[in-house]
Protein backbone atom coordinates (compact mmCIF):
# COMPACT_ATOMS: atom_id res chain seq x y z
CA UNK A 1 -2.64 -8.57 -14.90
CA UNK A 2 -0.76 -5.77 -12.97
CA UNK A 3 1.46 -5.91 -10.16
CA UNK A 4 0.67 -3.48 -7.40
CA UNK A 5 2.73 0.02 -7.63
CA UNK A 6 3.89 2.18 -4.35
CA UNK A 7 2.13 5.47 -4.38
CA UNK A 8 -1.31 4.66 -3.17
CA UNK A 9 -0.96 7.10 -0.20
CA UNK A 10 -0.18 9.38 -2.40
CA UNK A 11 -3.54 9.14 -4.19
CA UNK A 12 -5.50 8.78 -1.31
CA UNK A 13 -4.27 12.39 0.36
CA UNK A 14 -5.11 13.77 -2.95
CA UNK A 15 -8.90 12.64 -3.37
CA UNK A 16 -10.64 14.53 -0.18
CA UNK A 17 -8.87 17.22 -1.52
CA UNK A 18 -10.27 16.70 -4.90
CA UNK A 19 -13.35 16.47 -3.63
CA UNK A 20 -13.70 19.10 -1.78
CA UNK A 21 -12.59 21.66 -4.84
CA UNK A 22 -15.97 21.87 -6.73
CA UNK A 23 -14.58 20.76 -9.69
CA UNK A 24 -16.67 18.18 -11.60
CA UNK A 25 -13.78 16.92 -13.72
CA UNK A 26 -12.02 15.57 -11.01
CA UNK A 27 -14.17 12.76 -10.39
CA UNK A 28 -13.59 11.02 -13.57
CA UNK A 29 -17.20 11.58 -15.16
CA UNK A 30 -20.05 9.55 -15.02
CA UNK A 31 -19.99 6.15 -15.75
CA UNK A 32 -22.98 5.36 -17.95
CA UNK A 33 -23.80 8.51 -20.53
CA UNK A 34 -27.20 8.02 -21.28
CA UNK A 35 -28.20 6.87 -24.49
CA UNK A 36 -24.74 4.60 -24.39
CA UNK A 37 -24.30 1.02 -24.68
CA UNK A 38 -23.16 -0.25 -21.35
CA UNK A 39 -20.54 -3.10 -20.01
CA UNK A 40 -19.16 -3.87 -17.28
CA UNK A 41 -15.95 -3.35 -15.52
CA UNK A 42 -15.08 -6.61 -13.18
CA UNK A 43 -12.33 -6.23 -10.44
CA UNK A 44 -10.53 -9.12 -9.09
CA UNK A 45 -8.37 -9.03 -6.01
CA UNK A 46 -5.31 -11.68 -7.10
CA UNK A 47 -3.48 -9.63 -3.50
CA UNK A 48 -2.78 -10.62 -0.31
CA UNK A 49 -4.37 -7.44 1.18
CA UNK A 50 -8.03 -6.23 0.56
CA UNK A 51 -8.27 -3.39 -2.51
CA UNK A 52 -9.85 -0.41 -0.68
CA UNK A 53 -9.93 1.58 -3.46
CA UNK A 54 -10.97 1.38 -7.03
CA UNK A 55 -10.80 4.26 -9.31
CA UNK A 56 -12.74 4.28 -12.81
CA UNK A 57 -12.32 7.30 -15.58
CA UNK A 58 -13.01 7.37 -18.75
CA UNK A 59 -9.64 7.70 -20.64
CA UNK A 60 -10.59 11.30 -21.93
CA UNK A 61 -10.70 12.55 -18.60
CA UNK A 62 -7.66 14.19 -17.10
CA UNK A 63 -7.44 12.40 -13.99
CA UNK A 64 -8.45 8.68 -12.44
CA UNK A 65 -11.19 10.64 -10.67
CA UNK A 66 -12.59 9.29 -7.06
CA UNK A 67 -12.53 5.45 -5.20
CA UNK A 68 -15.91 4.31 -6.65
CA UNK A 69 -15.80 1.35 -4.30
CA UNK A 70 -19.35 1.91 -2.03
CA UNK A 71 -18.33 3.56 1.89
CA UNK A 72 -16.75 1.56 4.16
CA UNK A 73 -16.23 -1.32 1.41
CA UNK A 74 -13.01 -3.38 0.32
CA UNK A 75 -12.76 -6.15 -1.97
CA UNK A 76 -11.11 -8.99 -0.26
CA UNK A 77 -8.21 -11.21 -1.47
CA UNK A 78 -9.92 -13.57 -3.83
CA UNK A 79 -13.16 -11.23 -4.10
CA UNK A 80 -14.17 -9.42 -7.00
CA UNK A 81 -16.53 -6.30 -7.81
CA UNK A 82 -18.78 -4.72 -10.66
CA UNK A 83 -19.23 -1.84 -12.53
CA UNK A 84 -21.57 -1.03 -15.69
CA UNK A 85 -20.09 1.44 -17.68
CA UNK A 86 -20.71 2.34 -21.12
CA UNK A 87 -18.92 0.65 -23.55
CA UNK A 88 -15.42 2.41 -24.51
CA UNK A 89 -12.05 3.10 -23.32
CA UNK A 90 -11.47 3.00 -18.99
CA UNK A 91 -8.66 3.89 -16.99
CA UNK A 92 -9.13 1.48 -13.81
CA UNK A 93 -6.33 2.49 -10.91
CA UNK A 94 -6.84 -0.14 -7.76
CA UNK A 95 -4.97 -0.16 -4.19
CA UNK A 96 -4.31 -1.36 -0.79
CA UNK A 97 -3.37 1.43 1.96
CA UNK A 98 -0.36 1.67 2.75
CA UNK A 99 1.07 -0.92 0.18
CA UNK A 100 0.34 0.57 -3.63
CA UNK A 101 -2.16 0.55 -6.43
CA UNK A 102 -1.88 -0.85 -10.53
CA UNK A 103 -3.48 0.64 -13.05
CA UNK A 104 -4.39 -0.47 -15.91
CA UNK A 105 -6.42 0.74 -19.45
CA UNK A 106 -9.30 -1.46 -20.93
CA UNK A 107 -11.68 -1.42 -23.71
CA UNK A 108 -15.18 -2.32 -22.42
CA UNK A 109 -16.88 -3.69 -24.91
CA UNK A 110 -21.28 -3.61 -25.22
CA UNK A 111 -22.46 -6.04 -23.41
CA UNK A 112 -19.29 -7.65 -22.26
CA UNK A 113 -17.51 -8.33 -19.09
CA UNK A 114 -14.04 -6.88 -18.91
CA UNK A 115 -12.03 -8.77 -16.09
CA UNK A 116 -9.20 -6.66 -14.81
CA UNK A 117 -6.86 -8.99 -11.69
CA UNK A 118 -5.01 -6.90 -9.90
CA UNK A 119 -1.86 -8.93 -8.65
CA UNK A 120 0.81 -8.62 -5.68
């Protein structure tokens, strides 16, 4: 578990930005190569405040990429989302507007659920 860090703003001025440069290695990279074992990536709000973004890289990327939460979607306190990935090393950065984000590293193993709480 990881407490919740200021600087989510930040972040969130940053990715239309991001998006909006044509560069593909600013969103963080696909998250199932083909041909890959897959896992999945399970966020849990442990917060006070809904998570409206979620940001998933692999760790050999050079930047948490974009929010891969769906449009228009937060995870509320006490709710919890998915992601296959293939199996491997993730970089997982989560946040609330206007309060902060945590980040955290993981190893998502084949086949496996890898829980990650994010925590006030």
């Amino acid at each position: 578990m990881q407490s919740i860090y200021r600087g989510l703003a930040v972040m969130l001025v940053a990715l239309p930005l991001a998006a909006c440069s044509g560069d593909a290695w600013i969103t963080g990279g696909d998250l199932v190569e083909p041909g890959t074992a897959t896992g999945t990536i399970e966020v849990v709000n442990g917060t006070s405040d809904q998570l409206h973004a979620v940001l998933i890289s692999n760790c050999n990327a050079s930047t948490y990429g974009l929010n891969r939460l769906p449009e228009g979607m937060a995870i509320p306190p006490g709710g919890r989302y998915q992601w296959t990935v293939s199996a491997g090393c993730w970089d997982v950065d989560a946040g609330t507007f206007g309060v902060g984000e945590a980040r955290q590293r993981m190893n998502v193993a084949a086949g496996g659920i890898t829980e990650y709480t994010v925590t006030d």
